[in-house]
C-alpha atoms as a PDB file:
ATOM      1  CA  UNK A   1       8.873  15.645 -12.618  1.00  0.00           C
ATOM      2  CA  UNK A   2       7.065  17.210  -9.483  1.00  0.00           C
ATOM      3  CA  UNK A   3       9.533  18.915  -7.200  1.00  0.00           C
ATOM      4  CA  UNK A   4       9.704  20.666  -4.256  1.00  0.00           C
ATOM      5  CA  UNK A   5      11.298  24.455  -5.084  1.00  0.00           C
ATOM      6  CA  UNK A   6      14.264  23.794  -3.122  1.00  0.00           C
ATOM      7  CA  UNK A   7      15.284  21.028  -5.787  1.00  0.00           C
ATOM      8  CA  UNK A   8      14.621  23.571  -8.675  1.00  0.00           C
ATOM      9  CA  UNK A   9      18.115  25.046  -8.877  1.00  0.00           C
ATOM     10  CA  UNK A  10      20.469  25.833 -12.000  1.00  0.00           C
ATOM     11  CA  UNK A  11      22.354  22.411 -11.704  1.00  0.00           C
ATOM     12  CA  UNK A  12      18.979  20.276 -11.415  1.00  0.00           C
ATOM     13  CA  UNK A  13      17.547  22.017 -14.093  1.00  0.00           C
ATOM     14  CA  UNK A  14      20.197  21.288 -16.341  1.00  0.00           C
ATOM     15  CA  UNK A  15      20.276  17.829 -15.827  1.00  0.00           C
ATOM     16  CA  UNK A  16      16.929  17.168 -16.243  1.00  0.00           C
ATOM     17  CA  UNK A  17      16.871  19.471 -19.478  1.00  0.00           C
ATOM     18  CA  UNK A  18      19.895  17.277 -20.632  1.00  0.00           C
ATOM     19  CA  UNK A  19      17.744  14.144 -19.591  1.00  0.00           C
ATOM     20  CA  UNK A  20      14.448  15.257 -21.309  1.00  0.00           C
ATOM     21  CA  UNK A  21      12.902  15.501 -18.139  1.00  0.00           C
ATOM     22  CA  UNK A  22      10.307  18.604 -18.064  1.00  0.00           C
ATOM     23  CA  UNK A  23      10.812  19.742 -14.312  1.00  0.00           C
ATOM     24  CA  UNK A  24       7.803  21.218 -12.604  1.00  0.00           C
ATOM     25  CA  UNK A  25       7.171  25.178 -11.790  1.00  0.00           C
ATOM     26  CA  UNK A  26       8.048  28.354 -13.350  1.00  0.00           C
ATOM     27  CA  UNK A  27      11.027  28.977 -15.265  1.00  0.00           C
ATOM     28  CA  UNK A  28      14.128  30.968 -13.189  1.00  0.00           C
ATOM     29  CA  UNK A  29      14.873  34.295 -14.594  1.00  0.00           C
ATOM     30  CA  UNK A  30      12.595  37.195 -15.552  1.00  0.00           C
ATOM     31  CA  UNK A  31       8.627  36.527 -16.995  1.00  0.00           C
ATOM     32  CA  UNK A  32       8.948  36.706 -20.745  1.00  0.00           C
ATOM     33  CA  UNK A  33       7.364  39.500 -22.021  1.00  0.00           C
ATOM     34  CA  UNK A  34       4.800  37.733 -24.302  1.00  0.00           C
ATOM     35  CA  UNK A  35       1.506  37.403 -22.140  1.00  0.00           C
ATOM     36  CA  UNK A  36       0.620  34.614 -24.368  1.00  0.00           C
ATOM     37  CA  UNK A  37       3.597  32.364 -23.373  1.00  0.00           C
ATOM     38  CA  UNK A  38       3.377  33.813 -19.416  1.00  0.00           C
ATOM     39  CA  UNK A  39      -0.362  32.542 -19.185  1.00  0.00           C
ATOM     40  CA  UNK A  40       0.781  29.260 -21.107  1.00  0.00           C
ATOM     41  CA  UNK A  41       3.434  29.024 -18.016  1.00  0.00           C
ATOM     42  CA  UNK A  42       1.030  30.131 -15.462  1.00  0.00           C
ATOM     43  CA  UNK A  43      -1.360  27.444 -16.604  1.00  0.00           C
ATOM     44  CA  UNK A  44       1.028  24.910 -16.570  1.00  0.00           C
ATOM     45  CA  UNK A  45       2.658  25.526 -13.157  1.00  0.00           C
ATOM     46  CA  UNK A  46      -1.354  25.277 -11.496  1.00  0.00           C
ATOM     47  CA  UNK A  47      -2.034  21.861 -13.247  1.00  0.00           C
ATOM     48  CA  UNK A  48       1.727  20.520 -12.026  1.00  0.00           C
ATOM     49  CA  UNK A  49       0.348  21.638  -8.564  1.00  0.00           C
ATOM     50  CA  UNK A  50      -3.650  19.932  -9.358  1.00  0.00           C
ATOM     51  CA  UNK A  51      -1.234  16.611  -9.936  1.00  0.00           C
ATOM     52  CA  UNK A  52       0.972  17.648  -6.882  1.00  0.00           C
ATOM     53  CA  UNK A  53      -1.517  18.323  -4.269  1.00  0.00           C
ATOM     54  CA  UNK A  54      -3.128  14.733  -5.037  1.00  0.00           C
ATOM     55  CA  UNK A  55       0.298  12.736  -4.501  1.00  0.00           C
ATOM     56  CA  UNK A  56       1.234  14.734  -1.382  1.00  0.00           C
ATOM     57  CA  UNK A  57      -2.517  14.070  -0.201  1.00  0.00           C
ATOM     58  CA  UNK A  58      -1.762   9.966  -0.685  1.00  0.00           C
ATOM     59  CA  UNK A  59       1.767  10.176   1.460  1.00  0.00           C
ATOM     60  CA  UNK A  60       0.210  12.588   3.944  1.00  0.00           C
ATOM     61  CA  UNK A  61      -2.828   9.571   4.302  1.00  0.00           C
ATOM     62  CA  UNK A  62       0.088   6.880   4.357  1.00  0.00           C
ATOM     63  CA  UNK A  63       1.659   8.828   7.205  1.00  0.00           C
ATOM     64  CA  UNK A  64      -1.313   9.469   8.924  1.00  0.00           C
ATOM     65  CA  UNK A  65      -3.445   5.972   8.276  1.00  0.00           C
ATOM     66  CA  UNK A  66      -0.859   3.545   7.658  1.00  0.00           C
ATOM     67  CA  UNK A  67       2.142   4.716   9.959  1.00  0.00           C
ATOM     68  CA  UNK A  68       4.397   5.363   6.791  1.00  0.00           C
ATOM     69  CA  UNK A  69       6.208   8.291   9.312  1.00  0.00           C
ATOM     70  CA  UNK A  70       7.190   5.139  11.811  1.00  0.00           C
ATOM     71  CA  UNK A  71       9.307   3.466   9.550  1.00  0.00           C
ATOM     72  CA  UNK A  72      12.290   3.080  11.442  1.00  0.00           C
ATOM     73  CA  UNK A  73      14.268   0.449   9.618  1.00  0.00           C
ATOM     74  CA  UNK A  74      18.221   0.571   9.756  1.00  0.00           C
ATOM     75  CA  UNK A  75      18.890  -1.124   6.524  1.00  0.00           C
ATOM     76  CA  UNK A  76      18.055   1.077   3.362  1.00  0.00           C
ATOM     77  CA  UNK A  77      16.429  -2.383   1.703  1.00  0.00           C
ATOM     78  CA  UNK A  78      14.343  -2.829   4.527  1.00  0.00           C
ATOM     79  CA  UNK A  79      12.806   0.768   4.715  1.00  0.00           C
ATOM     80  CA  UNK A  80      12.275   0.639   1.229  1.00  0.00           C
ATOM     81  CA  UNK A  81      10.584  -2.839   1.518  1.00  0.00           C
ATOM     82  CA  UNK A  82       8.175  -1.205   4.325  1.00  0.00           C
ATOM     83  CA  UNK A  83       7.346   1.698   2.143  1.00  0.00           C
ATOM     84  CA  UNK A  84       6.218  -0.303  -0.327  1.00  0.00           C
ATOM     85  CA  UNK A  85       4.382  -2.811   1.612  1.00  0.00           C
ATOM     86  CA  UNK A  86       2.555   0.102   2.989  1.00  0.00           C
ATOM     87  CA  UNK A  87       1.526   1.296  -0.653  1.00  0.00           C
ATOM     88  CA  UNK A  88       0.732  -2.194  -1.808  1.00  0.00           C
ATOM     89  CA  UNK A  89      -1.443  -2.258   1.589  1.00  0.00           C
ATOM     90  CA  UNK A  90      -3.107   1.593   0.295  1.00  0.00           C
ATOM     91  CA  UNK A  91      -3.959  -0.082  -3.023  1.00  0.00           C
ATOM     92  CA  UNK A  92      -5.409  -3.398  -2.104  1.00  0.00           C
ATOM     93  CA  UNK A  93      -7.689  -1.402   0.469  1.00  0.00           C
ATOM     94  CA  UNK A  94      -8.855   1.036  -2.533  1.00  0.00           C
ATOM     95  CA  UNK A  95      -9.490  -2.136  -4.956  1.00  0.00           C
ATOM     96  CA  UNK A  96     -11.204  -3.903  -2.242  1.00  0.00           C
ATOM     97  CA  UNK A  97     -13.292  -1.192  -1.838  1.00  0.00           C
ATOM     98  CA  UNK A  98     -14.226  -0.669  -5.443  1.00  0.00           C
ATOM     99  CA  UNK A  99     -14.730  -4.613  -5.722  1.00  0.00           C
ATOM    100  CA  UNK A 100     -16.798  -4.483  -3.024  1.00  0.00           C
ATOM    101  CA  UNK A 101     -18.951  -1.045  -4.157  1.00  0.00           C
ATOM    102  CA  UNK A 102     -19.545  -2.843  -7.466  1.00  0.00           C
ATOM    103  CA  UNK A 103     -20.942  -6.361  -5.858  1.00  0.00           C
ATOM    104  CA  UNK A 104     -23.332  -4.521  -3.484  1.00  0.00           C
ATOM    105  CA  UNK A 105     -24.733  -1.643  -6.498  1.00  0.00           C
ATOM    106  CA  UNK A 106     -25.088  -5.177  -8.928  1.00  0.00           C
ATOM    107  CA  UNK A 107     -26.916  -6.872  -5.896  1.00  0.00           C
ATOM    108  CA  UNK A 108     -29.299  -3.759  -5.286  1.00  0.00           C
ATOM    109  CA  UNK A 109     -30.514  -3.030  -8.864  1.00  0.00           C
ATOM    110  CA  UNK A 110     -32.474  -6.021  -9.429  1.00  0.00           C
ATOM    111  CA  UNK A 111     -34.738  -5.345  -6.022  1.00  0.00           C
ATOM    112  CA  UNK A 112     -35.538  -2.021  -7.374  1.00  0.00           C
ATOM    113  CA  UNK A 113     -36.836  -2.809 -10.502  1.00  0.00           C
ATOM    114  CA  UNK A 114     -39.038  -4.698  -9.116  1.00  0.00           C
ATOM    115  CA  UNK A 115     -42.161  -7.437 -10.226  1.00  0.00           C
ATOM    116  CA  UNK A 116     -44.647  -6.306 -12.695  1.00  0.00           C
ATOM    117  CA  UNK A 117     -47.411  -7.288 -10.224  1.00  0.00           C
ATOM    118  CA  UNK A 118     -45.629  -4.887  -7.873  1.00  0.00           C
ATOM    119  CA  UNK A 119     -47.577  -1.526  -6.923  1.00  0.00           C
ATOM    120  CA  UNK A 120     -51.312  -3.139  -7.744  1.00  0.00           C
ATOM    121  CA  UNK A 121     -53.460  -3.671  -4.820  1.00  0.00           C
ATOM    122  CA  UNK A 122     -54.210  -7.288  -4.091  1.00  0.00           C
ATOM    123  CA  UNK A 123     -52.398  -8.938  -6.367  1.00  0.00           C
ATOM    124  CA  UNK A 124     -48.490  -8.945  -4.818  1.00  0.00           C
ATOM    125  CA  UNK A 125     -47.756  -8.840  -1.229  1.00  0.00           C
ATOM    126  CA  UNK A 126     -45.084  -6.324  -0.202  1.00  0.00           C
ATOM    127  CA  UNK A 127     -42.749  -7.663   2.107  1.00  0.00           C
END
Protein backbone atom coordinates (compact mmCIF):
# COMPACT_ATOMS: atom_id res chain seq x y z
CA UNK A 1 0.00 0.00 0.00
CA UNK A 2 1.36 3.52 -1.13
CA UNK A 3 1.29 5.99 1.72
CA UNK A 4 2.05 9.25 2.47
CA UNK A 5 4.92 9.25 5.53
CA UNK A 6 2.64 10.81 7.86
CA UNK A 7 0.43 7.51 7.76
CA UNK A 8 3.64 5.35 8.34
CA UNK A 9 3.54 5.29 12.13
CA UNK A 10 4.02 2.31 14.74
CA UNK A 11 0.17 1.66 15.02
CA UNK A 12 -0.39 1.64 11.05
CA UNK A 13 2.38 -0.45 10.59
CA UNK A 14 1.19 -2.96 12.80
CA UNK A 15 -2.01 -3.30 11.41
CA UNK A 16 -1.11 -3.65 8.11
CA UNK A 17 1.72 -6.23 9.16
CA UNK A 18 -1.17 -8.06 11.05
CA UNK A 19 -3.29 -7.66 7.75
CA UNK A 20 -0.54 -8.86 5.29
CA UNK A 21 -0.45 -5.63 3.84
CA UNK A 22 3.33 -4.66 2.77
CA UNK A 23 3.21 -0.79 3.54
CA UNK A 24 5.33 1.41 1.34
CA UNK A 25 8.87 3.18 2.37
CA UNK A 26 11.68 2.37 4.55
CA UNK A 27 11.46 0.47 7.60
CA UNK A 28 11.43 2.77 11.15
CA UNK A 29 14.39 2.15 13.27
CA UNK A 30 18.10 2.05 12.45
CA UNK A 31 19.50 0.74 8.63
CA UNK A 32 20.43 -2.87 9.15
CA UNK A 33 23.85 -3.35 8.93
CA UNK A 34 23.91 -5.82 5.97
CA UNK A 35 24.45 -3.60 2.74
CA UNK A 36 22.91 -6.37 0.88
CA UNK A 37 19.46 -6.12 2.61
CA UNK A 38 19.87 -1.93 2.83
CA UNK A 39 20.24 -1.78 -1.10
CA UNK A 40 17.35 -4.49 -1.34
CA UNK A 41 15.30 -1.71 0.84
CA UNK A 42 16.65 1.17 -1.00
CA UNK A 43 15.55 -0.42 -4.24
CA UNK A 44 12.33 -1.14 -3.12
CA UNK A 45 11.37 2.21 -1.53
CA UNK A 46 12.40 4.01 -5.35
CA UNK A 47 10.11 1.54 -7.31
CA UNK A 48 7.09 2.17 -4.50
CA UNK A 49 7.80 5.88 -5.44
CA UNK A 50 8.14 4.95 -9.75
CA UNK A 51 4.37 3.45 -8.90
CA UNK A 52 3.63 6.52 -6.60
CA UNK A 53 4.62 9.37 -8.70
CA UNK A 54 2.31 7.87 -11.62
CA UNK A 55 -0.98 7.71 -9.36
CA UNK A 56 -0.37 11.15 -7.81
CA UNK A 57 0.31 12.36 -11.55
CA UNK A 58 -3.49 10.87 -12.54
CA UNK A 59 -5.28 12.78 -9.34
CA UNK A 60 -3.12 15.86 -9.87
CA UNK A 61 -4.60 15.68 -13.89
CA UNK A 62 -8.18 14.91 -12.36
CA UNK A 63 -7.81 18.04 -10.25
CA UNK A 64 -6.44 20.04 -12.76
CA UNK A 65 -8.47 18.71 -16.12
CA UNK A 66 -11.52 17.38 -14.75
CA UNK A 67 -12.29 19.70 -11.64
CA UNK A 68 -11.88 16.64 -9.18
CA UNK A 69 -10.66 19.67 -6.43
CA UNK A 70 -14.44 21.28 -6.96
CA UNK A 71 -16.24 18.56 -5.63
CA UNK A 72 -18.27 20.12 -3.16
CA UNK A 73 -20.95 17.60 -2.37
CA UNK A 74 -22.51 17.52 1.27
CA UNK A 75 -23.49 13.95 1.32
CA UNK A 76 -20.45 11.46 1.61
CA UNK A 77 -22.41 9.13 -1.23
CA UNK A 78 -22.63 11.89 -3.44
CA UNK A 79 -18.88 13.02 -3.35
CA UNK A 80 -17.93 9.64 -3.73
CA UNK A 81 -20.36 9.20 -6.73
CA UNK A 82 -18.61 12.46 -8.36
CA UNK A 83 -15.19 11.08 -7.82
CA UNK A 84 -15.89 8.28 -9.56
CA UNK A 85 -17.80 9.68 -12.36
CA UNK A 86 -14.82 11.82 -12.87
CA UNK A 87 -12.47 8.64 -13.15
CA UNK A 88 -14.93 6.74 -15.27
CA UNK A 89 -14.91 10.15 -17.42
CA UNK A 90 -10.53 9.91 -17.28
CA UNK A 91 -10.85 6.35 -18.60
CA UNK A 92 -13.38 6.54 -21.34
CA UNK A 93 -11.31 9.65 -22.69
CA UNK A 94 -7.96 7.39 -22.61
CA UNK A 95 -9.90 4.33 -24.40
CA UNK A 96 -11.40 6.65 -26.81
CA UNK A 97 -8.26 7.81 -27.60
CA UNK A 98 -6.54 4.50 -28.07
CA UNK A 99 -9.73 3.32 -30.15
CA UNK A 100 -9.42 6.10 -32.10
CA UNK A 101 -5.24 5.95 -32.58
CA UNK A 102 -5.77 2.35 -33.72
CA UNK A 103 -8.67 3.16 -36.52
CA UNK A 104 -6.65 6.04 -38.03
CA UNK A 105 -2.81 3.89 -37.98
CA UNK A 106 -5.18 0.72 -39.66
CA UNK A 107 -6.65 3.37 -42.16
CA UNK A 108 -3.08 4.85 -43.06
CA UNK A 109 -1.07 1.63 -43.71
CA UNK A 110 -2.76 0.49 -46.70
CA UNK A 111 -2.05 4.09 -48.63
CA UNK A 112 1.52 3.62 -47.92
CA UNK A 113 2.12 0.48 -49.29
CA UNK A 114 1.03 1.51 -52.14
CA UNK A 115 0.18 -0.02 -56.06
CA UNK A 116 2.80 -1.99 -57.74
CA UNK A 117 2.48 0.34 -60.77
CA UNK A 118 3.28 3.08 -58.26
CA UNK A 119 6.81 4.92 -58.68
CA UNK A 120 7.13 3.97 -62.71
CA UNK A 121 6.84 6.81 -65.01
CA UNK A 122 3.80 6.71 -67.22
CA UNK A 123 2.15 3.99 -66.16
CA UNK A 124 0.16 5.25 -62.68
CA UNK A 125 -0.92 8.71 -62.12
CA UNK A 126 -0.06 10.14 -58.70
CA UNK A 127 -2.75 11.92 -57.23
Amino acid sequence: MHADKIYRNQENRRFCKKHGIRLSGPPLGRPPKDAQISREIRKQVYQDEVERNAVEGKFGQAKRRYGLGRVMCKLANTAETAVLVTFLVMNLERWLKAILFWFFYNLRIPSQIGSPLQGRPGLCIEI
